[in-house]
C-alpha atoms as a PDB file:
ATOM      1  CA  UNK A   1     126.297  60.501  92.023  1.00  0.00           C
ATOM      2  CA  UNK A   2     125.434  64.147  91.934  1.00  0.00           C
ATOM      3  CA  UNK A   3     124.801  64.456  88.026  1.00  0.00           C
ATOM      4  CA  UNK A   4     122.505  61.271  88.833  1.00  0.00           C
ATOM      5  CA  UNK A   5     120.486  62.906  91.622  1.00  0.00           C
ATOM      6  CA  UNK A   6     120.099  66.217  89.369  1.00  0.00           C
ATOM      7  CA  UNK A   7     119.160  64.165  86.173  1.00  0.00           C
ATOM      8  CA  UNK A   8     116.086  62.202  88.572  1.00  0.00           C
ATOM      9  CA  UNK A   9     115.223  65.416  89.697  1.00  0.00           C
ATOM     10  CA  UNK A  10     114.790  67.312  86.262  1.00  0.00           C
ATOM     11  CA  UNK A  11     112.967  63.855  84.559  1.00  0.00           C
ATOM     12  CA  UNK A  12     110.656  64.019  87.758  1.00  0.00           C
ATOM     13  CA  UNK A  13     109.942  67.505  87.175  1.00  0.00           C
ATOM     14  CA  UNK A  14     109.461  67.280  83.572  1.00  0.00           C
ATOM     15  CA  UNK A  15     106.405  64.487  84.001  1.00  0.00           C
ATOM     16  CA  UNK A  16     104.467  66.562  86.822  1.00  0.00           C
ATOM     17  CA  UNK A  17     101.129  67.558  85.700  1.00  0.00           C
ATOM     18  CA  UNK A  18      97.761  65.949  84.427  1.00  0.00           C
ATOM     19  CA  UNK A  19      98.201  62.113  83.747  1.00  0.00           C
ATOM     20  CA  UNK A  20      98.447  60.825  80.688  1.00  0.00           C
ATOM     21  CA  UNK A  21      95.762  58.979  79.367  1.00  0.00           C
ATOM     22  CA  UNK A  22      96.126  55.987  77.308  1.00  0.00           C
ATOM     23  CA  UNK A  23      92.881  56.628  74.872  1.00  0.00           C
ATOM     24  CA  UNK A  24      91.526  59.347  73.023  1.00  0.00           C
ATOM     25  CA  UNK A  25      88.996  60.696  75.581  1.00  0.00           C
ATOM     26  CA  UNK A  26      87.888  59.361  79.224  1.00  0.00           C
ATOM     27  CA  UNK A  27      84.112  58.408  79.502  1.00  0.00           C
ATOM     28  CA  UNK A  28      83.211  59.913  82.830  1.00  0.00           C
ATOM     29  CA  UNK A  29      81.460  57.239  85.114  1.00  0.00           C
ATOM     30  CA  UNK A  30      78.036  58.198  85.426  1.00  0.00           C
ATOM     31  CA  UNK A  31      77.566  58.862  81.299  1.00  0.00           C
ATOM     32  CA  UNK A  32      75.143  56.906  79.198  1.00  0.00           C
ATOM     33  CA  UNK A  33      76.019  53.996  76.718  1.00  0.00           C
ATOM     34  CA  UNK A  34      75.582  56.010  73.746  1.00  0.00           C
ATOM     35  CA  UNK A  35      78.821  58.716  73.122  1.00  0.00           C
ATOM     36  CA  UNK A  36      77.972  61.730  71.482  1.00  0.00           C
ATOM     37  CA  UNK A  37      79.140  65.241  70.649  1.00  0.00           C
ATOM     38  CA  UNK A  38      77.140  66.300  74.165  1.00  0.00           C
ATOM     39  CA  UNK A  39      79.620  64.453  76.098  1.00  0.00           C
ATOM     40  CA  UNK A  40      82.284  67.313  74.619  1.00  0.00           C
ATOM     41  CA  UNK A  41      79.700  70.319  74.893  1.00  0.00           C
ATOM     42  CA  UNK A  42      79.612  72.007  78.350  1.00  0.00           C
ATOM     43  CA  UNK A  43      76.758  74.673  78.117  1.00  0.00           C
ATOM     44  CA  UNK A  44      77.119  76.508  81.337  1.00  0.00           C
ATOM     45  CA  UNK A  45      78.715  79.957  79.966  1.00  0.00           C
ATOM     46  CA  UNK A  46      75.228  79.985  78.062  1.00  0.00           C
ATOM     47  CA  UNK A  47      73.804  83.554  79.192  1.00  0.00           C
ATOM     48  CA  UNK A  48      76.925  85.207  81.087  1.00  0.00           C
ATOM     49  CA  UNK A  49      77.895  88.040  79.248  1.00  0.00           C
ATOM     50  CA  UNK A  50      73.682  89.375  79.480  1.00  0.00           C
ATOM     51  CA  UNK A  51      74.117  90.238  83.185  1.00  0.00           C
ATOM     52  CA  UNK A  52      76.589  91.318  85.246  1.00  0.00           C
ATOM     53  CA  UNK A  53      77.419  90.143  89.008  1.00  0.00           C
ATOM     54  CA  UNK A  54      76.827  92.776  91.636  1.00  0.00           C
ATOM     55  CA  UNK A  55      80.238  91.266  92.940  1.00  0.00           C
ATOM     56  CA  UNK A  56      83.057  89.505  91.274  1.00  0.00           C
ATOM     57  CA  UNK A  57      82.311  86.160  89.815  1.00  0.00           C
ATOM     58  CA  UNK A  58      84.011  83.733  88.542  1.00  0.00           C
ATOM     59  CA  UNK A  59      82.658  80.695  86.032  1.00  0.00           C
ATOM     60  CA  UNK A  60      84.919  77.636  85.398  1.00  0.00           C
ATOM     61  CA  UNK A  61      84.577  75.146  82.841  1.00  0.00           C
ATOM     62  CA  UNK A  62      86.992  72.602  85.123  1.00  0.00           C
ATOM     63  CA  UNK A  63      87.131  68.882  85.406  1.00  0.00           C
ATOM     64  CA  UNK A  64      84.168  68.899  87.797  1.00  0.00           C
ATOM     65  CA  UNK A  65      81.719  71.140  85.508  1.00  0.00           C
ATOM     66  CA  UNK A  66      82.782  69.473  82.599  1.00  0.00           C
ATOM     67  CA  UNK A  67      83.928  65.478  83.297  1.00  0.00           C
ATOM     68  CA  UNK A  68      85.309  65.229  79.293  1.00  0.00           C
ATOM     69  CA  UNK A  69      88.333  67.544  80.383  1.00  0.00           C
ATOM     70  CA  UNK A  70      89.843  64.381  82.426  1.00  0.00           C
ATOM     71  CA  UNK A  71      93.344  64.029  80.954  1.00  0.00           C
ATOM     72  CA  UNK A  72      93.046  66.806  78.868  1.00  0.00           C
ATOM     73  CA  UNK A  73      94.918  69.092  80.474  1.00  0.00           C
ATOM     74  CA  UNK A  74      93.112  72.138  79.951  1.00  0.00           C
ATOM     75  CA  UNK A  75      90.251  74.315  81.548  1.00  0.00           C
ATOM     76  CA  UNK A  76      89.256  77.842  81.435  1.00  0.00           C
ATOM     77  CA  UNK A  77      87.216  80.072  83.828  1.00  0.00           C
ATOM     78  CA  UNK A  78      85.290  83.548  82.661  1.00  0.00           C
ATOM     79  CA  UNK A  79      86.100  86.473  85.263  1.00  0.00           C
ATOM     80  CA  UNK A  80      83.693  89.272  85.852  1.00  0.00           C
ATOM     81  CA  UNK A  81      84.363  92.379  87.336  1.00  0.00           C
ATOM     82  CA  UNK A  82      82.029  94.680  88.589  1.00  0.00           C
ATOM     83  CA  UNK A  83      83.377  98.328  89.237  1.00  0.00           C
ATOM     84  CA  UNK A  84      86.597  98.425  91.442  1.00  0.00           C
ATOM     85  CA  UNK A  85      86.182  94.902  91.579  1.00  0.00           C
ATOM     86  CA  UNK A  86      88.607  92.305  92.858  1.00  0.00           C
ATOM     87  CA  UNK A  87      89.378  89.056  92.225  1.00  0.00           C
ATOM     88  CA  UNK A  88      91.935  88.748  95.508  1.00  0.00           C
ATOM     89  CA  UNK A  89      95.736  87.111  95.702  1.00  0.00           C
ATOM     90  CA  UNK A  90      95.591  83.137  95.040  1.00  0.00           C
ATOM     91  CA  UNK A  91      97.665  80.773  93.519  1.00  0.00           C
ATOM     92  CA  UNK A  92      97.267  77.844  91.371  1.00  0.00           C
ATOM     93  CA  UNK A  93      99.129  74.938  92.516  1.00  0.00           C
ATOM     94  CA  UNK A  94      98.768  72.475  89.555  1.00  0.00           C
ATOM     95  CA  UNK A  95      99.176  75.071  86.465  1.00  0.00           C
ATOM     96  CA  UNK A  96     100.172  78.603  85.249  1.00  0.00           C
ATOM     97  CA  UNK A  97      97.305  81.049  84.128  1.00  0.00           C
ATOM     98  CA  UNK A  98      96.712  82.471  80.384  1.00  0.00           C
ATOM     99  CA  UNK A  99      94.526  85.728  81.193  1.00  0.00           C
ATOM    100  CA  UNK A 100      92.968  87.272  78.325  1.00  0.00           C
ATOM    101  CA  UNK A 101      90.976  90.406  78.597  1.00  0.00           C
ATOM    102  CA  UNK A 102      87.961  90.759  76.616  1.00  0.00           C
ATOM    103  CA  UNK A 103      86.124  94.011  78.078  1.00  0.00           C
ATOM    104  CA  UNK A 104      87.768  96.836  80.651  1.00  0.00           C
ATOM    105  CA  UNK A 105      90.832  97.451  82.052  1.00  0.00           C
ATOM    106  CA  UNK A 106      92.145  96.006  84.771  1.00  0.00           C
ATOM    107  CA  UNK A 107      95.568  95.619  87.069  1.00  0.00           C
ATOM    108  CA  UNK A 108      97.259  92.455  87.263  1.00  0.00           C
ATOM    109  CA  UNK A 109     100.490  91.196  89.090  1.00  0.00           C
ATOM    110  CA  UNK A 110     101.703  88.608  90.841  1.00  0.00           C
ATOM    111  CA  UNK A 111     104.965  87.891  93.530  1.00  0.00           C
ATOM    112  CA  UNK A 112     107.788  85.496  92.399  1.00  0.00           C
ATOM    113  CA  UNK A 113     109.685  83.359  94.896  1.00  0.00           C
ATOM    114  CA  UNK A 114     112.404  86.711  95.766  1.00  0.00           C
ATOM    115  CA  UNK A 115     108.649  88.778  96.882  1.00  0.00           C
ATOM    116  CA  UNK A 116     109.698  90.639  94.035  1.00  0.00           C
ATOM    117  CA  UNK A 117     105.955  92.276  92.246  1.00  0.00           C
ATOM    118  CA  UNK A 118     105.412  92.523  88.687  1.00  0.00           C
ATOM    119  CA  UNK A 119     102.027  94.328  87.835  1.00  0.00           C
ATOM    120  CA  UNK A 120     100.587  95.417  84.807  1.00  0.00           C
ATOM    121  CA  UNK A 121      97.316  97.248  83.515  1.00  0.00           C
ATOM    122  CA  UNK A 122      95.749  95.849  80.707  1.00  0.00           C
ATOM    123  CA  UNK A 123      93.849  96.710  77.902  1.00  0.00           C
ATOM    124  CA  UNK A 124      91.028  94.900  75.530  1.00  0.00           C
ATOM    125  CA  UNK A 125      93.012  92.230  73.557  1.00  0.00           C
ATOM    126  CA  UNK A 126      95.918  92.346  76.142  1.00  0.00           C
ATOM    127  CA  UNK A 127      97.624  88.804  77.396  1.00  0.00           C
ATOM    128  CA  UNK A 128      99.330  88.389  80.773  1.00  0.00           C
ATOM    129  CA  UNK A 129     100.590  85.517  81.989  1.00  0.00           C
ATOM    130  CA  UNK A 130     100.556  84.001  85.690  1.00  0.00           C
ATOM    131  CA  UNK A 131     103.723  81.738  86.400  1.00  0.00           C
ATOM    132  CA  UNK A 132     102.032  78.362  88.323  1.00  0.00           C
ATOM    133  CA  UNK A 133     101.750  78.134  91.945  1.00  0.00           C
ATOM    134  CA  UNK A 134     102.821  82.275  92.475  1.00  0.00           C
ATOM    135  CA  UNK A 135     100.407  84.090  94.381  1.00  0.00           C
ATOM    136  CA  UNK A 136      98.502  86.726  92.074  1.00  0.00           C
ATOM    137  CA  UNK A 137      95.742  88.801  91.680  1.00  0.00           C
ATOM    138  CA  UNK A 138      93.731  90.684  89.483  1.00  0.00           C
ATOM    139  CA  UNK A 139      91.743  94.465  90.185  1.00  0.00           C
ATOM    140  CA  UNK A 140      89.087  96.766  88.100  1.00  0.00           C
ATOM    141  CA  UNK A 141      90.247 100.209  89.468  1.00  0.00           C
ATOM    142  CA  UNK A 142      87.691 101.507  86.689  1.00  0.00           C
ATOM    143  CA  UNK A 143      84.814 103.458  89.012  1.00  0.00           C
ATOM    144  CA  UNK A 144      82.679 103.807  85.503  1.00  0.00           C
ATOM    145  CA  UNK A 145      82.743 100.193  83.818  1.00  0.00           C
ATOM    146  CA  UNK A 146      82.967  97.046  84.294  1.00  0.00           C
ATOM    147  CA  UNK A 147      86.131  94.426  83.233  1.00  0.00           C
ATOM    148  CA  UNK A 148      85.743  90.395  81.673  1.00  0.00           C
ATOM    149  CA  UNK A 149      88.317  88.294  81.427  1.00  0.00           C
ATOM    150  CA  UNK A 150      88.965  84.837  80.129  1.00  0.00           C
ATOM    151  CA  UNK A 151      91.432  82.580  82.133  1.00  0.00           C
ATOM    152  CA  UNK A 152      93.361  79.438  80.370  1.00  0.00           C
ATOM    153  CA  UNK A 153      94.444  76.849  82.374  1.00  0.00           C
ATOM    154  CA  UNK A 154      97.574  74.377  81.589  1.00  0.00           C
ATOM    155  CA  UNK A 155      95.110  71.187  83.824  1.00  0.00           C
ATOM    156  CA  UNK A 156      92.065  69.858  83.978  1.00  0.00           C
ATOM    157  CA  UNK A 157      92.089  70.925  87.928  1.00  0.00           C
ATOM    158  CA  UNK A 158      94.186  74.112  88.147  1.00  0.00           C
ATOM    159  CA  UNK A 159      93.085  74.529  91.655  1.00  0.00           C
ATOM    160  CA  UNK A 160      92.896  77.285  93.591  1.00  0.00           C
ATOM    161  CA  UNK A 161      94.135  78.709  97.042  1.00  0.00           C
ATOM    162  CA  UNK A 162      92.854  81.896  98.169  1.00  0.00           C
ATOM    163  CA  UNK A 163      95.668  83.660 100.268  1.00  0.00           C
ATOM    164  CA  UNK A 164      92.887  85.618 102.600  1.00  0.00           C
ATOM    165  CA  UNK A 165      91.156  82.686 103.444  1.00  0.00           C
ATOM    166  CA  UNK A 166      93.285  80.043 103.308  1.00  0.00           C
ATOM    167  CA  UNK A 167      95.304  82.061 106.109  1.00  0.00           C
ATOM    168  CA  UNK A 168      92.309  83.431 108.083  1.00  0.00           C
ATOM    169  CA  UNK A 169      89.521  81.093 107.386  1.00  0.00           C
ATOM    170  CA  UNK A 170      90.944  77.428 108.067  1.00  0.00           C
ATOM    171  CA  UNK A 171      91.458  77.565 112.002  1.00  0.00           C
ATOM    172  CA  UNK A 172      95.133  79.046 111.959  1.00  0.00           C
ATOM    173  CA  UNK A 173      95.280  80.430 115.888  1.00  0.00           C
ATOM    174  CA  UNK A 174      94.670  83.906 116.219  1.00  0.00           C
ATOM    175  CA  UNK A 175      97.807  84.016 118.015  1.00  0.00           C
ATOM    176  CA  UNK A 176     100.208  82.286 115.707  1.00  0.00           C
ATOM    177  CA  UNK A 177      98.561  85.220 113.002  1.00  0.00           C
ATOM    178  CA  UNK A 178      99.394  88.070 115.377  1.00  0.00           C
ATOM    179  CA  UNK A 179     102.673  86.794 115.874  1.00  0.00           C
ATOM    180  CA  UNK A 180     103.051  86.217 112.132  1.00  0.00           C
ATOM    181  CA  UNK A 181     101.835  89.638 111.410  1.00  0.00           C
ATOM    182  CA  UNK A 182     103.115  91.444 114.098  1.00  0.00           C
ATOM    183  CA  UNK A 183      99.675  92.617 115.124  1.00  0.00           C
ATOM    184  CA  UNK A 184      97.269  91.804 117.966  1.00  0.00           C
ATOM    185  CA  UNK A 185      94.750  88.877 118.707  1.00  0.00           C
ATOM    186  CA  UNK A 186      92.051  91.980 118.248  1.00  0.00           C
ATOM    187  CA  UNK A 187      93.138  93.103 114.726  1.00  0.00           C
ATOM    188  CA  UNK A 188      93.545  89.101 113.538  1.00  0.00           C
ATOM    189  CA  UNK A 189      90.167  88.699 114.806  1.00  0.00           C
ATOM    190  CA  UNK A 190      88.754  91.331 112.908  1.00  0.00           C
ATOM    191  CA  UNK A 191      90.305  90.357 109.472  1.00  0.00           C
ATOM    192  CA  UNK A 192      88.461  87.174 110.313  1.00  0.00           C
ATOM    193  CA  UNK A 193      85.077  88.725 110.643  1.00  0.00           C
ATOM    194  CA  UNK A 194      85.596  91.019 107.793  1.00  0.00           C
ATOM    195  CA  UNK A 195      85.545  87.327 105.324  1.00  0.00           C
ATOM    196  CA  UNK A 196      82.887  85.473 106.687  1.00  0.00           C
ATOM    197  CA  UNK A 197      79.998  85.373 104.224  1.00  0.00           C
ATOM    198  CA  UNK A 198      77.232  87.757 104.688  1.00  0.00           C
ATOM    199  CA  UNK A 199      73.967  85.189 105.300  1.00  0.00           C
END
């Protein structure tokens, strides 16, 4: 009974991600009759590398900017970083992260499931890999230049949960977060302010 409980377990795990699809392509809803080549052609990267964010910015070519990825399984997001800019600890819950860095230098890591750190700097050319759902992060220390990167995704709809405000900006009690973070109401309550948007 145990082997059978571990085998259901590993063939459950092996199927999670994207579904399959059962044609060669999905035809998103809202697209014309006639299929062409511009139902594969996403065009909005046209133009980024001419101007630089003041702040970091990040551009995904996902299932919801581009509708032919549906059971694809893949996606990929351009990441821009100004100087000593930050791109701050998430995770992706549906797939693992293929970062390639195409201009800078910048300082990756990420926690595994022991809060054991692995961090790296990087270089032009340089490959670092983000294990799915671990909480990671990447940082241009550089106070001269700025840093691109481009991010490969293993699903259609990665996802992403930023650690900052998914614990500070989704109505957590101020006192369950001092009490998680052995602080004070007053300190929790300034984090908060500190990641509201600027109007």
């Amino acid at each position: 009974m145990f082997f059978l409980a571990v085998f259901a377990t590993v063939a459950w795990m092996a199927t999670a991600g994207d579904p399959d699809i059962l044609t060669d392509f999905v035809v998103p809803p809202n697209s014309s009759n006639s299929i062409n080549g511009s139902l594969f052609t996403f065009t909005g990267m046209r133009g980024i590398f001419q101007n630089l964010p003041p702040t970091f910015k990040v551009t995904k070519a996902a299932m919801a900017e581009f509708p032919a990825l549906f059971g694809q399984s893949v996606s990929m997001a351009i990441l821009q970083f100004p100087t000593e800019g930050l791109n701050p600890p998430h995770t992706h819950p549906r797939s693992a992260e293929l970062l390639l860095l195409v201009g800078g230098c910048l300082e990756v890591g990420f926690v595994d499931t022991t809060n054991k750190l692995f961090v790296q700097n990087l270089q032009v050319g340089d490959l670092f890999v983000f294990p799915k759902g671990l909480v990671h992060y990447q940082y241009n220390a550089d106070t001269k230049n700025p840093a691109v990167a481009i991010s490969f995704f293993g699903s259609a709809n990665a996802g992403t949960v930023s650690v900052p405000l998914t614990v500070f900006g989704t109505g957590i009690s101020d006192g369950i977060l001092a009490e998680a973070f052995k602080t004070d109401v007053a300190t929790v309550q300034k984090i908060k302010a500190g990641l509201v948007p600027k109007p």
